[in-house]
Protein backbone atom coordinates (compact mmCIF):
# COMPACT_ATOMS: atom_id res chain seq x y z
CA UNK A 1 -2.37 -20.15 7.42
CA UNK A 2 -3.71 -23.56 6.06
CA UNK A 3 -3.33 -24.49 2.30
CA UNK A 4 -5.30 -22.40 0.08
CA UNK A 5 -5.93 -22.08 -4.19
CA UNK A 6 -2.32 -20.22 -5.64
CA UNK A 7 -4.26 -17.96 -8.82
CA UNK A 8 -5.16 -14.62 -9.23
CA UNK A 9 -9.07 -15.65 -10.44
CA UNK A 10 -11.15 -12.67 -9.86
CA UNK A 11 -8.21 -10.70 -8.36
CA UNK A 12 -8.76 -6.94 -8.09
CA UNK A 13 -6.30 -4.61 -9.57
CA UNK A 14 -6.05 -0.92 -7.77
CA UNK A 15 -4.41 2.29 -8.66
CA UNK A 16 -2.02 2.87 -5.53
CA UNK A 17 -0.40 -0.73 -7.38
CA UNK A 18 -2.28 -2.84 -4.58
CA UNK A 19 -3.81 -6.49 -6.08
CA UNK A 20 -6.42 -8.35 -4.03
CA UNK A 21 -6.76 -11.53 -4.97
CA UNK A 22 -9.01 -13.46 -2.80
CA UNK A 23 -7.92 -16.92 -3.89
CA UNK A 24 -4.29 -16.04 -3.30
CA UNK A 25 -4.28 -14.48 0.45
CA UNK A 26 -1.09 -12.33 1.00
CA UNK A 27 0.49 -12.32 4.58
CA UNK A 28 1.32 -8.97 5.54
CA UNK A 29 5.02 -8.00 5.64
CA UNK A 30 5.13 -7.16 9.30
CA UNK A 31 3.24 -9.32 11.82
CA UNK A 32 2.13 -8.44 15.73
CA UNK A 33 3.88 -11.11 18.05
CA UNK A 34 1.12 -12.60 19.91
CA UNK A 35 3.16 -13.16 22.54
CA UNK A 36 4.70 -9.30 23.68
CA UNK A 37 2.38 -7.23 21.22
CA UNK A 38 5.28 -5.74 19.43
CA UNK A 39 5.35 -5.42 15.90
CA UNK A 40 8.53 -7.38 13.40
CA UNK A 41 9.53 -7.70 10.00
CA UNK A 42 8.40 -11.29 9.05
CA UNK A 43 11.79 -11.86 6.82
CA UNK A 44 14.03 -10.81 10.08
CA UNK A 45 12.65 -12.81 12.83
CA UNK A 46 13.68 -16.56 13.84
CA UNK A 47 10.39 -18.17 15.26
CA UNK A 48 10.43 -18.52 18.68
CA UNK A 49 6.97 -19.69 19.74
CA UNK A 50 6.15 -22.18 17.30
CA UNK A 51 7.96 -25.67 17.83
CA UNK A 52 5.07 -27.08 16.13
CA UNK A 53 6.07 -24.95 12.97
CA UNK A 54 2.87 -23.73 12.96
CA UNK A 55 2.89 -20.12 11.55
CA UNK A 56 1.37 -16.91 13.68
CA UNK A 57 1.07 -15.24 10.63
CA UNK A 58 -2.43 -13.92 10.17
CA UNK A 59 -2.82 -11.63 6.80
CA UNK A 60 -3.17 -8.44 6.44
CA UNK A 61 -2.90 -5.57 9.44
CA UNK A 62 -5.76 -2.89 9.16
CA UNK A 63 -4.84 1.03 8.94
CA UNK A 64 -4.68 1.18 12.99
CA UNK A 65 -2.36 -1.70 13.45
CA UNK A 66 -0.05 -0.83 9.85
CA UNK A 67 0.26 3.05 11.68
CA UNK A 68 1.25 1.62 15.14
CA UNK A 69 3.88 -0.91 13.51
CA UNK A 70 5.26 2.05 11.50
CA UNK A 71 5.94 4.07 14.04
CA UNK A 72 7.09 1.42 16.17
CA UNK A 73 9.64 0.35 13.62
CA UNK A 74 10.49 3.86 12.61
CA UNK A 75 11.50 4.42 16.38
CA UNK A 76 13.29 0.92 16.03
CA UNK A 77 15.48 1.96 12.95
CA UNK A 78 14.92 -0.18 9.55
CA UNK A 79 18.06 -2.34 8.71
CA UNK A 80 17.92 -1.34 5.32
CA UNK A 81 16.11 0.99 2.54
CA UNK A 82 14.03 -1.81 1.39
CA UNK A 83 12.40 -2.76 4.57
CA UNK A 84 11.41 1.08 4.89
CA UNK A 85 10.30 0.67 1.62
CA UNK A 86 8.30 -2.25 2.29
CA UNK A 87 6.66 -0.92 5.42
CA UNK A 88 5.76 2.26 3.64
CA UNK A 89 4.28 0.71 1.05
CA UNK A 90 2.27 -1.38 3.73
CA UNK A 91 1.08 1.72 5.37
CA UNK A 92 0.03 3.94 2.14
CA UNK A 93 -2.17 0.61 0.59
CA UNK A 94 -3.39 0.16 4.81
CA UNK A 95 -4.70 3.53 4.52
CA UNK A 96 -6.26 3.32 1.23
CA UNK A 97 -7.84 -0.04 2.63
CA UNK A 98 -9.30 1.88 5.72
CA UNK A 99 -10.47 4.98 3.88
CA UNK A 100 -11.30 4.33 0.80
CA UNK A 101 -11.54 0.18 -0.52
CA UNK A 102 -13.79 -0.35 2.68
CA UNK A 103 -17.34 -0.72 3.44
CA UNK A 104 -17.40 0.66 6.29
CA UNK A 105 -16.84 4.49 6.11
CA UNK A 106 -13.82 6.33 7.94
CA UNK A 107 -14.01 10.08 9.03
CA UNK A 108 -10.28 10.87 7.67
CA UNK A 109 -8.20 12.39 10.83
CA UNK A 110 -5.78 15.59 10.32
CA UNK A 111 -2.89 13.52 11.90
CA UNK A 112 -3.82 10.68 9.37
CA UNK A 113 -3.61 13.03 6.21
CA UNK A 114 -0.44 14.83 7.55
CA UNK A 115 0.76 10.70 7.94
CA UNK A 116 -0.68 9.64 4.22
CA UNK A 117 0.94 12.35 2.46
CA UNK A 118 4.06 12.40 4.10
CA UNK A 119 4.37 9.09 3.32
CA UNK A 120 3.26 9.48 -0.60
CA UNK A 121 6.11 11.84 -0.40
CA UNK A 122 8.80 10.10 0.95
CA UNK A 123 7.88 7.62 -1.40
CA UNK A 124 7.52 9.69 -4.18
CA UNK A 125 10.98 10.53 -3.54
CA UNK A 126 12.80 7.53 -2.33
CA UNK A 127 11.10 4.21 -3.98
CA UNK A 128 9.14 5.13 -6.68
CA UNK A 129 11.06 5.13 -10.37
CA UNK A 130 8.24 5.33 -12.36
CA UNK A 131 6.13 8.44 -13.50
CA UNK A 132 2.73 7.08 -14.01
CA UNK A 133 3.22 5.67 -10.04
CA UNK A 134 4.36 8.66 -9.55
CA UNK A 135 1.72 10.72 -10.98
CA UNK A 136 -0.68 8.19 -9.23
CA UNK A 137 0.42 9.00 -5.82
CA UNK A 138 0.49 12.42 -6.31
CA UNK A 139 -3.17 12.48 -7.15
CA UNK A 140 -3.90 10.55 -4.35
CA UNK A 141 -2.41 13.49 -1.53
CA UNK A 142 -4.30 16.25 -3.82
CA UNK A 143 -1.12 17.42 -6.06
CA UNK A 144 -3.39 17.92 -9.11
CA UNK A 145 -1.09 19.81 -11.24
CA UNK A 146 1.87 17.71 -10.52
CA UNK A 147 0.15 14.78 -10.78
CA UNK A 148 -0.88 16.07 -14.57
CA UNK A 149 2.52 17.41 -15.17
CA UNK A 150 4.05 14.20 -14.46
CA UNK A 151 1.29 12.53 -16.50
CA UNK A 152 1.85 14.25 -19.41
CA UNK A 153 5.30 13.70 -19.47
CA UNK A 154 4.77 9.71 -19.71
CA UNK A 155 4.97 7.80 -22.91
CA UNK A 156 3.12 4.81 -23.11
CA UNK A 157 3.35 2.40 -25.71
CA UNK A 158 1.15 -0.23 -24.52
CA UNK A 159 -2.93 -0.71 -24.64
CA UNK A 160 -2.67 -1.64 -20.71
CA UNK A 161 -0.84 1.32 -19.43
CA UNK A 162 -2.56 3.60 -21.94
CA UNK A 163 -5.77 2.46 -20.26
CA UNK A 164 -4.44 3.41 -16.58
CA UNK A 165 -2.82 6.89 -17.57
CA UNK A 166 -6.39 7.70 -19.10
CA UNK A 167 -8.32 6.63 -15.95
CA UNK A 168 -5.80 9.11 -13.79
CA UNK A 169 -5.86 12.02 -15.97
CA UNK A 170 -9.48 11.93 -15.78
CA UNK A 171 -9.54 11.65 -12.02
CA UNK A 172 -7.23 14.63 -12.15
CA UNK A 173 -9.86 16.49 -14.51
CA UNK A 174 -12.71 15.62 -11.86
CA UNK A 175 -10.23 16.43 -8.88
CA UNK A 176 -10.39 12.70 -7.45
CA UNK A 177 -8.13 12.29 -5.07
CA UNK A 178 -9.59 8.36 -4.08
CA UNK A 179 -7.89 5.38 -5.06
CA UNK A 180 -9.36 3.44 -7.85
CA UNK A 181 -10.15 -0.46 -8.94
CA UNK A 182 -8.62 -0.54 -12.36
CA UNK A 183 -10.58 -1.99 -15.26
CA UNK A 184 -8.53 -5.13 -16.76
């Protein structure tokens, strides 16, 4: 990576919690060895291949590469709950990138679907503390009524988050499952 601008001007905000700010690259949380080809957890790897201290890390993965490294570490065993966390997280925005925040349009496979809402769910259950996430990601696997259930049940005091909560429950009205920039 070489030195780059550190602010979030003209940084996208999207509804699965994902921000792209193009003047503030992020480096994925899990990296390809370009060496052996297998997948690791940047923040548990010494650097083998780079006396220089030049970095191999390259950005983001795409959908393809996320889905391979996830089952590749899922096979491996996480150390802990928050790498799982973190690679989960990786995979649902990965998806979203591939299917939906692209310009180029994806035919969405059964085995991908199964994968995405799986995921949501685990998730859902496991990471996620906050309702209005919550509700979020169930709209996004097609759980309309939960997703307005939960909804509902949020109080918001804030303009911001009033703002968001409005922009799901209408998605939920129009039975939108597709993730969504966020006007801010």
């Amino acid at each position: 990576m070489s030195l780059a601008s550190g602010n979030t001007f003209g940084a996208e905000y999207w509804s699965d919690n994902k921000r792209i700010a193009p003047m503030m690259p992020e480096i994925s949380y899990v990296q390809k060895c370009p060496h052996c080809g297998k997948y690791y957890i940047i923040g548990r790897q010494e650097v083998k291949h780079a006396e220089s201290g030049m970095s191999f890390d390259t950005g983001e993965l795409d959908f393809p590469e996320t889905k391979e490294a996830f089952r590749q570490l899922s096979e491996e065993g996480f150390l802990d709950g928050n790498e799982e966390t973190g690679v989960r997280m990786m995979l649902h925005r990965a998806y979203n990138d591939y299917y939906h925040r692209s310009e180029e349009k994806h035919t969405v496979s059964e085995e991908d679907k199964v994968l995405f809402r799986g995921n949501a769910l685990w998730l859902i259950n496991n990471a996620l503390r906050d309702n209005l996430i919550k509700a979020e990601f169930y709209r996004e696997i097609g759980e309309m009524d939960t997703a307005r259930s939960l909804l509902e049940s949020v109080t918001v005091e804030n303009d911001f988050l009033k703002n968001i909560a409005s922009s799901i429950k209408e998605r939920i009205d129009a039975n939108d499952s597709d993730v969504f920039k966020l006007n801010i």
